[in-house]
PDB file of N, CA and C in Angstrom:
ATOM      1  N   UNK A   1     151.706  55.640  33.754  1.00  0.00           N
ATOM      2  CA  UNK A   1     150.521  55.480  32.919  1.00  0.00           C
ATOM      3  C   UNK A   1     150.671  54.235  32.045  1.00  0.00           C
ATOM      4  N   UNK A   2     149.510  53.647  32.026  1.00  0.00           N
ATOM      5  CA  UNK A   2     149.703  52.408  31.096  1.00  0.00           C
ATOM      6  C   UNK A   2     149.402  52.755  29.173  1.00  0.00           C
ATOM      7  N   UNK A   3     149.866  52.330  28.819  1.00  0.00           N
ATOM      8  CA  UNK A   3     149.722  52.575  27.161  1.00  0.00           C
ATOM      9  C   UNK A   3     147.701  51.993  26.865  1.00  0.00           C
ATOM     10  N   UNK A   4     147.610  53.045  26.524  1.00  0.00           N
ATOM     11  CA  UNK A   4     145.794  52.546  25.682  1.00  0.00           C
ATOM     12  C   UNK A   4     146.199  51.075  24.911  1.00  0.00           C
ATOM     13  N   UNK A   5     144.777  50.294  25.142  1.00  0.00           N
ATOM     14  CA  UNK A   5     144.955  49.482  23.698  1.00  0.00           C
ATOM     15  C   UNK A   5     146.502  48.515  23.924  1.00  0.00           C
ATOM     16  N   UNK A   6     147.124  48.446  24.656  1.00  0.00           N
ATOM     17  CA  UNK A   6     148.851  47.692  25.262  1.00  0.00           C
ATOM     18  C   UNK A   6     148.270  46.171  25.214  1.00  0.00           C
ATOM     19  N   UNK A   7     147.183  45.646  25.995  1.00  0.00           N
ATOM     20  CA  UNK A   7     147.150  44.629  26.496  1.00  0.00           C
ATOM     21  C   UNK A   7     145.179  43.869  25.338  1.00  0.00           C
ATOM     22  N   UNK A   8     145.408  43.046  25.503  1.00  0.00           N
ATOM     23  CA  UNK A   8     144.041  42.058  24.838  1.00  0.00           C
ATOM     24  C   UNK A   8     143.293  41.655  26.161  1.00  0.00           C
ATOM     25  N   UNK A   9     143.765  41.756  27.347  1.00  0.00           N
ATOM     26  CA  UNK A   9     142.740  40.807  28.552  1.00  0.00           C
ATOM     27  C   UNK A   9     142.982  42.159  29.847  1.00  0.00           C
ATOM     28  N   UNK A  10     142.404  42.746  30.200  1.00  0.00           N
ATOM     29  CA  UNK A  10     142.486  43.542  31.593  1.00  0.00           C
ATOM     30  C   UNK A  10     141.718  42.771  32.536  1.00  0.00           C
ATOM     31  N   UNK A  11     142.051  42.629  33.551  1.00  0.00           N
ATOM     32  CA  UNK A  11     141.684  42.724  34.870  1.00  0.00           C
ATOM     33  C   UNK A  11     141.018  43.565  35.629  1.00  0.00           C
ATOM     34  N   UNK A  12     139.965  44.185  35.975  1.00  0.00           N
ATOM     35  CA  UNK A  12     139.196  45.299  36.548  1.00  0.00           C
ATOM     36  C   UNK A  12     138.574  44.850  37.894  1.00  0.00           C
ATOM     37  N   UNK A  13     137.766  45.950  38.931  1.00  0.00           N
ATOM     38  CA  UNK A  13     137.675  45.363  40.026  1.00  0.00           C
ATOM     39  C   UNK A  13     136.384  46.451  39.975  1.00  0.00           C
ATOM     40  N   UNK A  14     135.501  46.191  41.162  1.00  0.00           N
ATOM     41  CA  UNK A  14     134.285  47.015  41.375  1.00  0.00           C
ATOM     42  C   UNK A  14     134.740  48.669  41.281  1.00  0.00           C
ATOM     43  N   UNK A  15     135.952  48.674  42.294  1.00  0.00           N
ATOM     44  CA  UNK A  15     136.499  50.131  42.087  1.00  0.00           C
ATOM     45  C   UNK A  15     136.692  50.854  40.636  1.00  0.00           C
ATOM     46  N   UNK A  16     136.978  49.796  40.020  1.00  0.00           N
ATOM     47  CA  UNK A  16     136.872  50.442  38.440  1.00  0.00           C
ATOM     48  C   UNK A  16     135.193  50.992  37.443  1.00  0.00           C
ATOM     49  N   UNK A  17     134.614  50.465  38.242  1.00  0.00           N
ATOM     50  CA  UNK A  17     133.457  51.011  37.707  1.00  0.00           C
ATOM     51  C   UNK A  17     133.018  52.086  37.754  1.00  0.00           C
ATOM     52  N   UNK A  18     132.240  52.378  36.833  1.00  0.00           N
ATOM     53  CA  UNK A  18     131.552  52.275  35.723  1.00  0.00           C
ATOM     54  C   UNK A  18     132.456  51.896  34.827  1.00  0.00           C
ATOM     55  N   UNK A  19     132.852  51.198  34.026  1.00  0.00           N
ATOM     56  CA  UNK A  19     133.962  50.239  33.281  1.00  0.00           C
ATOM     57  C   UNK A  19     133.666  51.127  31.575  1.00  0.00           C
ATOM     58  N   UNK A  20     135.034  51.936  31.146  1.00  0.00           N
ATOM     59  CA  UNK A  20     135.032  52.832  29.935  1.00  0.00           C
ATOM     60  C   UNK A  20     136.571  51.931  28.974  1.00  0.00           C
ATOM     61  N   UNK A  21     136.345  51.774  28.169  1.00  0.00           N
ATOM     62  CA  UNK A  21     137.689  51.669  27.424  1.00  0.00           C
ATOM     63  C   UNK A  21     137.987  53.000  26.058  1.00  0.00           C
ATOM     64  N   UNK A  22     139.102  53.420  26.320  1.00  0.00           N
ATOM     65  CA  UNK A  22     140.134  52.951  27.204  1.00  0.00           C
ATOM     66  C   UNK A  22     139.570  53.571  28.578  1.00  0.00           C
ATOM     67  N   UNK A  23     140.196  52.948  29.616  1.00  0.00           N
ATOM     68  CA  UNK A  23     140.618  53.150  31.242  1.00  0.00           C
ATOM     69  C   UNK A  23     141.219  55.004  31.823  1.00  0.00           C
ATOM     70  N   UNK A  24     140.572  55.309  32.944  1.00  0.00           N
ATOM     71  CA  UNK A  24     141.315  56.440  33.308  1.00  0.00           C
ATOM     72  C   UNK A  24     142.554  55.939  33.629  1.00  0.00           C
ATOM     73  N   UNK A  25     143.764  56.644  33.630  1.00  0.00           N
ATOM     74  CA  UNK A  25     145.638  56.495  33.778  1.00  0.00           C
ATOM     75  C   UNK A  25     145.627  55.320  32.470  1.00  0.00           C
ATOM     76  N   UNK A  26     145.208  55.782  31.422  1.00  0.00           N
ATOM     77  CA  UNK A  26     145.614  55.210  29.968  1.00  0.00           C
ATOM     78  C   UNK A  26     145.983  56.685  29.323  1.00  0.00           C
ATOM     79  N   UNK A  27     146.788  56.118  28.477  1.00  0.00           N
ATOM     80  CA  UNK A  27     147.621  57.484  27.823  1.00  0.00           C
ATOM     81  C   UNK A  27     146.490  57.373  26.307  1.00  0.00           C
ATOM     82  N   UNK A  28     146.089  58.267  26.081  1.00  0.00           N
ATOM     83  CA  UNK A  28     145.186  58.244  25.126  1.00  0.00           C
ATOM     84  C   UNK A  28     145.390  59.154  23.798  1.00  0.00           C
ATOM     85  N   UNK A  29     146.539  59.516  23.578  1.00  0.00           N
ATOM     86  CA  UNK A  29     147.225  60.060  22.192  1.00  0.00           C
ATOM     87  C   UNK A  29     146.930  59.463  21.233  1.00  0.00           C
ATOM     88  N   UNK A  30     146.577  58.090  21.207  1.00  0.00           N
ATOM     89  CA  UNK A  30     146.636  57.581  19.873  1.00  0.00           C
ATOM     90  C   UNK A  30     145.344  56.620  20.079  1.00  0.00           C
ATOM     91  N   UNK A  31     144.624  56.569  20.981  1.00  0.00           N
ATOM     92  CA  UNK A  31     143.240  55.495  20.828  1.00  0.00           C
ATOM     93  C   UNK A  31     141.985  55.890  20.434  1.00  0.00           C
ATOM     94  N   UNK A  32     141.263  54.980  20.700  1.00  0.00           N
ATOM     95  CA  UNK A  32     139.620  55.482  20.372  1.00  0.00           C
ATOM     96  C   UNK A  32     138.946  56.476  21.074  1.00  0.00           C
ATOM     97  N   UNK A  33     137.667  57.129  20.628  1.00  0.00           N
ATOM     98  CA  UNK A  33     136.756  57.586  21.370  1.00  0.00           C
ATOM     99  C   UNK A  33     136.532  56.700  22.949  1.00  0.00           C
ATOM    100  N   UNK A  34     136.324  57.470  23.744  1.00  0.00           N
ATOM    101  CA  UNK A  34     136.041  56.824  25.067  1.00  0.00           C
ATOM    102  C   UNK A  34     134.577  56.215  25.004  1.00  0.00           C
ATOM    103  N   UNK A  35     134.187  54.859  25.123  1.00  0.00           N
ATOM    104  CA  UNK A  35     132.935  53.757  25.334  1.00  0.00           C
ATOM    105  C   UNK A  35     132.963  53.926  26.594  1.00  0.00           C
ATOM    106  N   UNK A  36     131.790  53.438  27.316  1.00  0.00           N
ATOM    107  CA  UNK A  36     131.225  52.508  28.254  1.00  0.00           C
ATOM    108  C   UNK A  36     130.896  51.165  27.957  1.00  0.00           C
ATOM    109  N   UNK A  37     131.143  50.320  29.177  1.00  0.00           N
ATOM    110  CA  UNK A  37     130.902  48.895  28.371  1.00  0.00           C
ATOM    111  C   UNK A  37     130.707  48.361  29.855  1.00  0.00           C
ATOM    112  N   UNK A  38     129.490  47.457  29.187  1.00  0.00           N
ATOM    113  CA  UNK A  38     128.101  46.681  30.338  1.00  0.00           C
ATOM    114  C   UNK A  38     129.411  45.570  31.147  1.00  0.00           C
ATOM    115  N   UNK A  39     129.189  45.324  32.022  1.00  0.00           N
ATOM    116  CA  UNK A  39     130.118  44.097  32.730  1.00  0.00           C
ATOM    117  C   UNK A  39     128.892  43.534  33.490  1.00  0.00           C
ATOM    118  N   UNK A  40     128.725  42.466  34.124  1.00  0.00           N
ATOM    119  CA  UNK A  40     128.226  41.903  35.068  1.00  0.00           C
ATOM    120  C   UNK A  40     128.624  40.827  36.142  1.00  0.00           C
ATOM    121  N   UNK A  41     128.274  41.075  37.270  1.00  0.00           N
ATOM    122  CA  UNK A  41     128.811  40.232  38.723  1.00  0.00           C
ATOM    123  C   UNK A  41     130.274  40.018  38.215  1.00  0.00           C
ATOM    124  N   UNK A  42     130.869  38.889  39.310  1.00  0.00           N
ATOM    125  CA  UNK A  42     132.050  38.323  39.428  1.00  0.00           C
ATOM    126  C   UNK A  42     132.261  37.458  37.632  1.00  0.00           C
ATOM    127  N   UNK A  43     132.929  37.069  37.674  1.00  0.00           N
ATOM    128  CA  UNK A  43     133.468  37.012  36.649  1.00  0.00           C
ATOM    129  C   UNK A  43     132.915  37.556  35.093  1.00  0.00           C
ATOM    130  N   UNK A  44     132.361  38.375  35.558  1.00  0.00           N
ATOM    131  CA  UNK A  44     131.771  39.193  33.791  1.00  0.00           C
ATOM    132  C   UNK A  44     133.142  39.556  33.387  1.00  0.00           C
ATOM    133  N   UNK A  45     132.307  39.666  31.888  1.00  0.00           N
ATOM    134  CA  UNK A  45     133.464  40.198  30.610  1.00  0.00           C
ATOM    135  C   UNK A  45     132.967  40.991  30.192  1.00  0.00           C
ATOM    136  N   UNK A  46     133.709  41.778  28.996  1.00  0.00           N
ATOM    137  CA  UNK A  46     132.987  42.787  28.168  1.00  0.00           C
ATOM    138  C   UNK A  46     134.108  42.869  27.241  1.00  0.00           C
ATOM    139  N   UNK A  47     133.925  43.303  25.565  1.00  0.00           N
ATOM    140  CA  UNK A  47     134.718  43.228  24.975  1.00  0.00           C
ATOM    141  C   UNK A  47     134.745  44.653  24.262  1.00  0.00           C
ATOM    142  N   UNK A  48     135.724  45.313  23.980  1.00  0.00           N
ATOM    143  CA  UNK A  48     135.474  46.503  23.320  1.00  0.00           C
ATOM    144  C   UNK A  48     134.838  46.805  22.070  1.00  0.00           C
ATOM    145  N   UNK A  49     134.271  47.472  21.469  1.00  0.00           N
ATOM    146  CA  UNK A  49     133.938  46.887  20.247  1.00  0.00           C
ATOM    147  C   UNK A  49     134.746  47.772  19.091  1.00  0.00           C
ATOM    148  N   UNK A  50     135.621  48.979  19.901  1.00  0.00           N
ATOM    149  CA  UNK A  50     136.583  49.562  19.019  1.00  0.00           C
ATOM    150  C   UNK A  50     138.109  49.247  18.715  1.00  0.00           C
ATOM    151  N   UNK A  51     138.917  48.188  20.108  1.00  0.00           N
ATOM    152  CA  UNK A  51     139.963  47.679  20.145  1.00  0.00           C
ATOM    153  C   UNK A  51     139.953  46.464  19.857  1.00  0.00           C
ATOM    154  N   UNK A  52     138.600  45.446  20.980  1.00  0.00           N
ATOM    155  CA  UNK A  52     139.012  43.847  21.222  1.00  0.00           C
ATOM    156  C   UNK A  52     139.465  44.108  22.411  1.00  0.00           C
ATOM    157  N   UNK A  53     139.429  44.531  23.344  1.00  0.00           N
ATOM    158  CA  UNK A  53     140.423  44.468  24.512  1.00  0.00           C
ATOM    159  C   UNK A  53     139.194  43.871  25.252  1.00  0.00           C
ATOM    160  N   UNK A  54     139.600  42.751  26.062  1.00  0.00           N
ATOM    161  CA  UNK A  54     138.810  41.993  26.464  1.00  0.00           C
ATOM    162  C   UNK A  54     138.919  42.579  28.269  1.00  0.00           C
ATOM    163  N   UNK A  55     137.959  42.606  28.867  1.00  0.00           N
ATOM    164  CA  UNK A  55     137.788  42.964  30.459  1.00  0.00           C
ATOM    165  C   UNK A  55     136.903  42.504  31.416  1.00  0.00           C
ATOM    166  N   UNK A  56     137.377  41.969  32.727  1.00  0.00           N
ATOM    167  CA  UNK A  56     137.280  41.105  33.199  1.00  0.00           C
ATOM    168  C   UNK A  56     136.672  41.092  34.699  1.00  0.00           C
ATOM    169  N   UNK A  57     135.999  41.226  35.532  1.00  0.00           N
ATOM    170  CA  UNK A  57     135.630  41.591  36.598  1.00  0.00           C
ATOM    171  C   UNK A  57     136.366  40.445  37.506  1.00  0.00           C
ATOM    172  N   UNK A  58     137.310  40.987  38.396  1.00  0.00           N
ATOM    173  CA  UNK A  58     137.583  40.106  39.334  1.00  0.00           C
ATOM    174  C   UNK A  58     137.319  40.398  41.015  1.00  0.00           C
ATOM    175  N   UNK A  59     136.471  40.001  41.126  1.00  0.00           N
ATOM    176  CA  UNK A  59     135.905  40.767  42.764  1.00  0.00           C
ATOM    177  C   UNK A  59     136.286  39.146  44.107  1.00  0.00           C
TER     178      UNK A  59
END
């Protein structure tokens, strides 16, 4: 499992969608409420608005 909130830039792929931070296989003991957050096409971003963790569509 990856640590919630560990990293500032993720990498995500279509398979990851519908795109939530934190991520399912995030250990979530100590993070935020679970968001949804808008991405669009190939290189979209989206930024959390409870961490900053920035995410990245790479298709």
């Amino acid at each position: 499992m990856v640590p919630a909130n560990a990293e500032n830039r993720y990498e995500v792929t279509r398979a990851d969608l519908p795109l939530s931070c934190p991520m399912p296989g995030m250990e979530l003991w100590n993070s935020h409420p679970k968001v949804y957050l808008p991405i669009v096409d190939d290189g979209g971003e989206s930024t959390c608005a409870y961490c900053g963790a920035r995410y990245v569509l790479q298709d």
